[in-house]
Protein backbone atom coordinates (compact mmCIF):
# COMPACT_ATOMS: atom_id res chain seq x y z
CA UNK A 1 -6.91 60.07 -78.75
CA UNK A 2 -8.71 56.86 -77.87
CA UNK A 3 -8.47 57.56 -73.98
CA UNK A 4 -9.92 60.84 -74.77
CA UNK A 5 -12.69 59.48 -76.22
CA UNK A 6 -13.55 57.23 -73.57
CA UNK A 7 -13.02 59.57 -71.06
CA UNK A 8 -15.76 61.84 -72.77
CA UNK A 9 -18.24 59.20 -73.06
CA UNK A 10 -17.45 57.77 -69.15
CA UNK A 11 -18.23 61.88 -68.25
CA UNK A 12 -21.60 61.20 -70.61
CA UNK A 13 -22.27 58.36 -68.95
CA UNK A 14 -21.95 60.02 -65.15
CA UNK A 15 -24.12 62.69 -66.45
CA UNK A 16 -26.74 61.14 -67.22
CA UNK A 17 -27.06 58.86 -64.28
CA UNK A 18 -26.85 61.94 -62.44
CA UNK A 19 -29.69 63.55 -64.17
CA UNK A 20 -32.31 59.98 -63.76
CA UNK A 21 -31.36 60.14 -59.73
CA UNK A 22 -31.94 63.86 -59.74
CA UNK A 23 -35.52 63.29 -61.92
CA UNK A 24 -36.19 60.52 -59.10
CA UNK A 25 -35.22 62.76 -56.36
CA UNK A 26 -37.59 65.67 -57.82
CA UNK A 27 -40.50 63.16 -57.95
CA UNK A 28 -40.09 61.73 -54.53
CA UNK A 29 -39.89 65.68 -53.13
CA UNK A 30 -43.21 66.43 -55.04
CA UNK A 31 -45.13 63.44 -53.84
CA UNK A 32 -45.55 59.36 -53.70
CA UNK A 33 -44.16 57.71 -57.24
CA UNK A 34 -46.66 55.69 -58.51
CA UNK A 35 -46.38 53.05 -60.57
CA UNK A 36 -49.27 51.27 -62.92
CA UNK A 37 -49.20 48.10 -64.90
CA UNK A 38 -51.89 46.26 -66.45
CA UNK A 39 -52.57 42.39 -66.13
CA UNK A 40 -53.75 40.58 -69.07
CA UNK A 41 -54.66 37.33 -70.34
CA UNK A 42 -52.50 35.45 -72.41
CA UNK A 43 -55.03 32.96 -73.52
CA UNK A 44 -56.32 32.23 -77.05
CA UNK A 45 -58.11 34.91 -78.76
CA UNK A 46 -60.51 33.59 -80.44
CA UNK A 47 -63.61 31.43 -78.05
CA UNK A 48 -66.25 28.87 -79.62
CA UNK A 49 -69.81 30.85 -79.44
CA UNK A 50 -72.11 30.04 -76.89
CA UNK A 51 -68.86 28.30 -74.81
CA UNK A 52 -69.30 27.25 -71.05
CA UNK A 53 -65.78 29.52 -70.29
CA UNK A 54 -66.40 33.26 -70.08
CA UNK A 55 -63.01 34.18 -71.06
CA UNK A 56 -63.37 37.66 -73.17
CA UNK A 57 -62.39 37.93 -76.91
CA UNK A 58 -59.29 40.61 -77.36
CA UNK A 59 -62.00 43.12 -78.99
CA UNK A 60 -64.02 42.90 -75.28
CA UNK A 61 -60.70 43.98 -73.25
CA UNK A 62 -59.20 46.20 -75.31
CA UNK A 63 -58.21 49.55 -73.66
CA UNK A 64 -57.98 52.32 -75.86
CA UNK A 65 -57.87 55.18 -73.19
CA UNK A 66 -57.81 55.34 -69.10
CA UNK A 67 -58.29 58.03 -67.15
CA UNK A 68 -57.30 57.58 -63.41
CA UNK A 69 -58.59 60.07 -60.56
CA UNK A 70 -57.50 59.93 -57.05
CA UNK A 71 -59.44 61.63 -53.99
CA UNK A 72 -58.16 62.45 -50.36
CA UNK A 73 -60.70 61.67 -47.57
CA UNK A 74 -62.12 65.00 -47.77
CA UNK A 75 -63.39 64.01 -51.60
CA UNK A 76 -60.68 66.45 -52.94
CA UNK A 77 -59.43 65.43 -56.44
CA UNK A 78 -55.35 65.03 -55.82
CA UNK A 79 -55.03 63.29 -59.69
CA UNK A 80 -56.53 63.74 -62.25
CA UNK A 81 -54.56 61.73 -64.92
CA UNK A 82 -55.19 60.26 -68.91
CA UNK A 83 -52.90 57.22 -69.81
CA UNK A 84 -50.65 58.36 -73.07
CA UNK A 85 -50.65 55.83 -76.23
CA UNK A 86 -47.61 55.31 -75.43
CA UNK A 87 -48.11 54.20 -72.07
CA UNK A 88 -51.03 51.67 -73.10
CA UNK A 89 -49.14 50.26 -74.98
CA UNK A 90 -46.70 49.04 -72.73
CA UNK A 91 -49.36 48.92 -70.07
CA UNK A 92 -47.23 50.65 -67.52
CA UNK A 93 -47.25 54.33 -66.30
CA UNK A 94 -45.56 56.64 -63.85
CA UNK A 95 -46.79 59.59 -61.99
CA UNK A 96 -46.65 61.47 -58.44
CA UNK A 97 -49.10 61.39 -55.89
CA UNK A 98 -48.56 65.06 -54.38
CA UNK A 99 -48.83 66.31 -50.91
CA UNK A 100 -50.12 62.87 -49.33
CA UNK A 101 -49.51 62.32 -45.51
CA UNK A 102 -48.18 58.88 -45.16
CA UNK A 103 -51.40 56.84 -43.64
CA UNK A 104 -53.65 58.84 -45.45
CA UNK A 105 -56.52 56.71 -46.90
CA UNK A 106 -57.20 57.69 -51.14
CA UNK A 107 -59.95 56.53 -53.02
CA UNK A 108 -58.44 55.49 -56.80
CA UNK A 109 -61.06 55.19 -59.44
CA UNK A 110 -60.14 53.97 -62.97
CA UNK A 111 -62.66 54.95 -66.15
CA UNK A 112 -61.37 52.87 -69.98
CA UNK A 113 -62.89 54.28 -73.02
CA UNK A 114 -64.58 56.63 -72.32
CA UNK A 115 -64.12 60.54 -72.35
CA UNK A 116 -64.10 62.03 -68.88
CA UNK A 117 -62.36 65.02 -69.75
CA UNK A 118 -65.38 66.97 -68.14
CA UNK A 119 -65.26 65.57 -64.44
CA UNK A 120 -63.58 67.15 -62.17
CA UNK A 121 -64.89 66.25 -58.95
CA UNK A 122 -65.93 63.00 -57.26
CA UNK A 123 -69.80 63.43 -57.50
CA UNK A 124 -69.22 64.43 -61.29
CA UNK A 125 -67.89 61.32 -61.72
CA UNK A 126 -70.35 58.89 -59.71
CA UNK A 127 -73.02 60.48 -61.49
CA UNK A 128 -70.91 59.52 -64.78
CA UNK A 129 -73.77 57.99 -66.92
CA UNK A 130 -73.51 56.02 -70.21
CA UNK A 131 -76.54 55.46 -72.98
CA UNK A 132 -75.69 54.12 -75.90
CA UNK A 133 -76.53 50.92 -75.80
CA UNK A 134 -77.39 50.46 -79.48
CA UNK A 135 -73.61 51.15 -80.00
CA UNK A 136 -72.45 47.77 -78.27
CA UNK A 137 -74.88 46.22 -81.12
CA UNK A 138 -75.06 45.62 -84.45
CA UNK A 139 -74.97 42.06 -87.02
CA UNK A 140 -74.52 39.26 -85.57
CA UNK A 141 -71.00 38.79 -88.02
CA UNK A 142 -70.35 42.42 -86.60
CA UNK A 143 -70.25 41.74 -82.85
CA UNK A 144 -68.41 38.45 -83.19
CA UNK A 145 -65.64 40.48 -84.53
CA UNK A 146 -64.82 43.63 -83.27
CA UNK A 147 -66.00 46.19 -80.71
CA UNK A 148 -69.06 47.89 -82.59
CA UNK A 149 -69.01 51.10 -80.44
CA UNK A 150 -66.12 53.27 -81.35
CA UNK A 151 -63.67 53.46 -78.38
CA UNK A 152 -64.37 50.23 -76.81
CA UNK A 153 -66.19 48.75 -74.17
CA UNK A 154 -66.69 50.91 -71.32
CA UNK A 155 -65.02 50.14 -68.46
CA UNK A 156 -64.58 50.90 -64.59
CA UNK A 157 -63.49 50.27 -61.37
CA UNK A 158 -62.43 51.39 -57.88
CA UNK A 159 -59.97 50.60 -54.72
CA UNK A 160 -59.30 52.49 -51.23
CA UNK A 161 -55.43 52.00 -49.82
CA UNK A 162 -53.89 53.86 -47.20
CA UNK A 163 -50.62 55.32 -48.61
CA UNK A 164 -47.63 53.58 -47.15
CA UNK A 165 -44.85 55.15 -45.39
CA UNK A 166 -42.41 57.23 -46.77
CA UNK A 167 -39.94 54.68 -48.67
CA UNK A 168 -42.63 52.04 -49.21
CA UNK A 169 -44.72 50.85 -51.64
CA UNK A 170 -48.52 50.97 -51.58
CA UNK A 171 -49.81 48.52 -54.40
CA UNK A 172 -53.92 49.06 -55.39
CA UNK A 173 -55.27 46.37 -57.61
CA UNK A 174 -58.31 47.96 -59.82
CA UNK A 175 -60.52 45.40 -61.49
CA UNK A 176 -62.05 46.98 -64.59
CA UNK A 177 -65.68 45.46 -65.25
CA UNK A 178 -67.27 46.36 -68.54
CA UNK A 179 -70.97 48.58 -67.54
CA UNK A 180 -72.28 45.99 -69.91
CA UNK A 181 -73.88 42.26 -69.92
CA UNK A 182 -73.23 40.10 -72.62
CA UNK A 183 -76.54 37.72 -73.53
CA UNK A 184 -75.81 34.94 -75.89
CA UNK A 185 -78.59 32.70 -77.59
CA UNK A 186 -78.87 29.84 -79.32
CA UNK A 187 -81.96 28.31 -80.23
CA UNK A 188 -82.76 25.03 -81.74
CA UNK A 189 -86.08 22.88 -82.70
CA UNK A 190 -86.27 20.05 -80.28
CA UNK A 191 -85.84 16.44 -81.19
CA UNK A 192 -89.42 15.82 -80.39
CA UNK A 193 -90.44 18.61 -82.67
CA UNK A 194 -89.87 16.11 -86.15
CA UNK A 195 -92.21 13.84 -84.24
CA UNK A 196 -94.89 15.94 -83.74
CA UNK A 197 -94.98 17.82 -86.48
CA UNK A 198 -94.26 17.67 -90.48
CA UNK A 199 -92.00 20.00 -91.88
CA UNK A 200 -89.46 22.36 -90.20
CA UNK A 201 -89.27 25.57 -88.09
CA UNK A 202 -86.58 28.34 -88.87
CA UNK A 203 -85.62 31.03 -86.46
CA UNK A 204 -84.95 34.45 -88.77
CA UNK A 205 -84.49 36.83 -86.27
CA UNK A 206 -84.48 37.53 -82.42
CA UNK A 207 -84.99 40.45 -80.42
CA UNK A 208 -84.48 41.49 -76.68
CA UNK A 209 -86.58 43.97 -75.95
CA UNK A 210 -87.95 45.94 -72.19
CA UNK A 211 -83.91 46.62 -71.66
CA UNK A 212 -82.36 49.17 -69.73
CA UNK A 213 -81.52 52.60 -71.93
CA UNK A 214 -78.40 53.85 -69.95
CA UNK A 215 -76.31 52.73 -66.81
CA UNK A 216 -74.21 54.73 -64.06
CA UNK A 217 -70.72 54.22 -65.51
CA UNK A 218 -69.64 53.32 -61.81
CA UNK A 219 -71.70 50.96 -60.58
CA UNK A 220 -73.46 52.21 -57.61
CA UNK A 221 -76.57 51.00 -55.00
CA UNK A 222 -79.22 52.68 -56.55
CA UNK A 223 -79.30 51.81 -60.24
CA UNK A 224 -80.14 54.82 -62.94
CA UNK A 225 -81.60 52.21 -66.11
CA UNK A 226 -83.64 55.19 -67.46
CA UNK A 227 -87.09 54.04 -68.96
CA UNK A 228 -86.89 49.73 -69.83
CA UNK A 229 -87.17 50.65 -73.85
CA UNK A 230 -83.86 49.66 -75.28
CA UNK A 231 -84.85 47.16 -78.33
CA UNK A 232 -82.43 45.52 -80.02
CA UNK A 233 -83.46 42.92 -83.27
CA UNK A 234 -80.56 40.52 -84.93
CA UNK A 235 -80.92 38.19 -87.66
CA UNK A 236 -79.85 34.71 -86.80
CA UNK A 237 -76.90 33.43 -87.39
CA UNK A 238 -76.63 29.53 -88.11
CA UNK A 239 -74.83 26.55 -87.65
CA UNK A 240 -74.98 22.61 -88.30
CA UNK A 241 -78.89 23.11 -87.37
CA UNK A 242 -78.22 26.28 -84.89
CA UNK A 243 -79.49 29.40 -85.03
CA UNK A 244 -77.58 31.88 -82.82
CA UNK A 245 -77.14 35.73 -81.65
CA UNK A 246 -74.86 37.56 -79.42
CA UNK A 247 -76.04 41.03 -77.82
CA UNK A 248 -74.93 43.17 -74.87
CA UNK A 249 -77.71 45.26 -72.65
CA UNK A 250 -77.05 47.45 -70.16
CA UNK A 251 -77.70 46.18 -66.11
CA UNK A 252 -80.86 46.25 -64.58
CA UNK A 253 -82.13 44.87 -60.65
CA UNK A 254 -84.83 42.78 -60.28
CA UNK A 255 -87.81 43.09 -62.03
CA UNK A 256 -91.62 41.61 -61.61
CA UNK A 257 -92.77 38.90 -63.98
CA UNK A 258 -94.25 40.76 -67.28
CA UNK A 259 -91.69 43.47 -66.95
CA UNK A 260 -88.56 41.54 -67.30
CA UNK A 261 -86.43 42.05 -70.50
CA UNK A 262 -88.26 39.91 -73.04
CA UNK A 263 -86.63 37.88 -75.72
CA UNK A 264 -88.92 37.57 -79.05
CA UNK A 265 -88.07 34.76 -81.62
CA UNK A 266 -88.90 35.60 -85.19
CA UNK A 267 -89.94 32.40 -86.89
CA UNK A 268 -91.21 30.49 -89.81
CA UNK A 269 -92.59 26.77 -90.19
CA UNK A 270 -92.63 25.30 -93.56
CA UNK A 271 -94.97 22.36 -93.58
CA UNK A 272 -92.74 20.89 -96.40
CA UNK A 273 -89.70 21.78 -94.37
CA UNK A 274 -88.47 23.13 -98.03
CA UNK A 275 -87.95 26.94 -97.61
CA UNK A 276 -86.86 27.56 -101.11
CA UNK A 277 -90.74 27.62 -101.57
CA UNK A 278 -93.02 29.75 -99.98
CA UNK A 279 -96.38 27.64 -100.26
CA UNK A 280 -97.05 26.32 -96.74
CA UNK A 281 -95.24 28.81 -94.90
CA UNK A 282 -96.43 30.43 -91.78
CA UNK A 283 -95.02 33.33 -89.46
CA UNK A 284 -94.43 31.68 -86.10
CA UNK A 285 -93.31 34.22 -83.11
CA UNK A 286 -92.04 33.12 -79.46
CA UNK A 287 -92.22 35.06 -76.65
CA UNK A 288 -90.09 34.26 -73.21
CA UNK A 289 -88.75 36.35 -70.62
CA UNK A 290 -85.10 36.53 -69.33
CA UNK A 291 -84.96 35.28 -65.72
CA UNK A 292 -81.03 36.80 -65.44
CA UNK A 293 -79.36 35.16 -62.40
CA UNK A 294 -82.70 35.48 -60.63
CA UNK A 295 -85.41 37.86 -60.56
CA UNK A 296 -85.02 38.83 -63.81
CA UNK A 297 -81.40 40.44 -62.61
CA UNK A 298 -79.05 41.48 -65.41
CA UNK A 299 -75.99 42.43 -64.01
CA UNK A 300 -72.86 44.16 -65.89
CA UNK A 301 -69.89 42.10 -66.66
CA UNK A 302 -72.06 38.78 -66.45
CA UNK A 303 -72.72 36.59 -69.20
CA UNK A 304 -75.35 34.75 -70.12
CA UNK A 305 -76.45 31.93 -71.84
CA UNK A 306 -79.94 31.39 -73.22
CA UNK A 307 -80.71 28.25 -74.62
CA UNK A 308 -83.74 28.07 -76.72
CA UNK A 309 -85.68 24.81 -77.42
CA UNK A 310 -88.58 25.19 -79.43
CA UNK A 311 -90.92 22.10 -78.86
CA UNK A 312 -94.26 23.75 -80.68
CA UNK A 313 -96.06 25.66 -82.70
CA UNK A 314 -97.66 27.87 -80.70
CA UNK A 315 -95.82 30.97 -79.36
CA UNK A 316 -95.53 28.95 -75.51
CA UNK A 317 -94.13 26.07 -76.50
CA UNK A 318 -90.53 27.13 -75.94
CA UNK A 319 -88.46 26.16 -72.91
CA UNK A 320 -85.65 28.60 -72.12
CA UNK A 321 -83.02 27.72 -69.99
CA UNK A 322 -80.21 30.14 -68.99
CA UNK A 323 -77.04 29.52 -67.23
CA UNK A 324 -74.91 32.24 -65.23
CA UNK A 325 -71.27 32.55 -65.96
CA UNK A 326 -69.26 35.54 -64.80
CA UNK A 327 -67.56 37.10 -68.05
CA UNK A 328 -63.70 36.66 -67.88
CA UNK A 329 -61.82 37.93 -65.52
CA UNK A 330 -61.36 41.77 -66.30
CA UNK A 331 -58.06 43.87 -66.96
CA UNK A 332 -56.27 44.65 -63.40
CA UNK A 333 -54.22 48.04 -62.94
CA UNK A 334 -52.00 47.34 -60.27
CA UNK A 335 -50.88 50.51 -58.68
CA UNK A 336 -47.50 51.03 -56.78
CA UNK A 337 -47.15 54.13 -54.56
CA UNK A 338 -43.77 54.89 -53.14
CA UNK A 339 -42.79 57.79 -50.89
């Protein structure tokens, strides 16, 4: 009786190895196997605010859906393809590339949360556009958290590979980059400012102002920032003496001086420096321009620090110096195609 059952579950086993080559011969027959896995960082999760490193917190990475689409020279949409929960999770997925002519150069392009259940064609997608950047905002305890638009940060990407020959692999990397900057500030009275003046300056609030509305979700040569009116305002945050705020804008090119994104420091001076009493108090509001990386460029995926030193009492007297760091490196999808 016991040889009878092992017999049956040797047959089971046969079967079923039978059926996974069969499923692998069916795929190969239909098309190239491809294969996709996602690289991540294993660093810490957490970062110190207004840090030199532009690693991204977990919250900034995140991908809660992926759509991939794959074109044929001829702009002809081959795949068309949405990544199951399942498959995020594990940050692998399988699928067939159908009816591809080893050689044959495809353009793969990679969209993360964001619904593209619409497109189906390669100029519906390039002409993709996102505006909403008042979702990416919110408290400064809010965006130091979590993701404050619902899905996640929008993210994209591209890559061209010739498909290898039949019984190779063809591996395409896709870097994801978010379609959106992030601006960190910190300001701080200078140390001169105790020796000029009595009393103390507190920042309440800032605001970046003169921003681009919406963004091509692809990034492409001519940019599509809609009218410069996206405001956001954000009461400071602040620590041991520093007032800080986090926000994330949309991309814009350069810009002429006096129509660059503008930064706007709420303010008050208390000639007592004792704010628990409002007798001596004065509104005090700072005005300085964003110079980006240069030319008043803000460009999606950077990061950027702004470091706010106000010296006076008059809305000038504030030196703003900003420093260019490019945000972490983004999530890869690293494709394998295999006739």
């Amino acid at each position: 009786m016991r040889n009878l059952f092992l017999a049956a579950m040797a047959a089971l086993a046969f079967l079923a190895s039978c059926s996974t080559q069969n499923d692998e011969i069916l795929a190969s027959t239909e098309g190239a196997v491809v294969h996709v896995s996602f690289a991540d960082d294993n660093g810490a999760d957490t970062r110190a605010f207004f840090g030199t490193t532009a690693a991204a917190e977990t919250w900034e990475k995140a991908l809660n859906s992926v759509t991939m689409f794959v074109f044929d020279p001829e702009n002809d949409l081959l795949v068309k393809r949405s990544f199951s929960a399942a498959e995020l999770s594990s940050k692998k997925a399988t699928f067939s590339l159908p009816n591809v002519t080893p050689g044959t150069t495809c353009e793969f392009y990679a969209v993360a949360n964001l619904d593209a259940a619409s497109v189906t064609s390669k100029s519906a997608l390039l002409s993709l556009l996102e505006a909403e950047a008042a979702s990416y905002n919110g408290t400064f305890a809010e965006v130091t958290t979590k993701a404050k638009r619902t899905g996640g940060f929008v993210m994209s990407g591209s890559a061209s590979k010739a498909v290898a020959a039949a019984g190779s692999a063809t591996e395409v990397a896709i870097t994801l980059k978010r379609t959106v900057a992030k601006v960190a500030v910190q300001a701080v009275p200078s140390s001169s400012f105790g020796t000029l003046y009595q009393g103390a300056v507190r920042v309440n609030s800032i605001t970046l102002s003169r921003a681009a509305a919406r963004t091509p979700v692809f990034k492409n040569q001519t940019l599509s920032t809609g009218t410069m009116n996206f405001s956001a305002t954000q009461k400071s945050n602040v620590a041991a003496g520093k007032y800080q705020n986090l926000f994330y804008l949309y991309e814009n090119g350069p810009l002429a001086t006096g129509n660059r994104v503008l930064l706007t420091i709420d303010a008050t001076y208390d000639m007592d420096g004792d704010f628990a009493t409002p007798a001596g108090q004065s509104p005090m509001t700072y005005e300085v321009e964003l110079d980006g990386a240069s030319g008043g460029t803000i460009a999606r995926n950077g990061y950027y620090r702004v470091a706010a030193n106000i010296t006076g009492l008059v809305g000038q007297d504030c030196q703003v110096s900003v420093s260019v760091a490019e945000w972490e490196t983004p999530v890869t999808q690293t494709i394998e195609v295999g006739a």
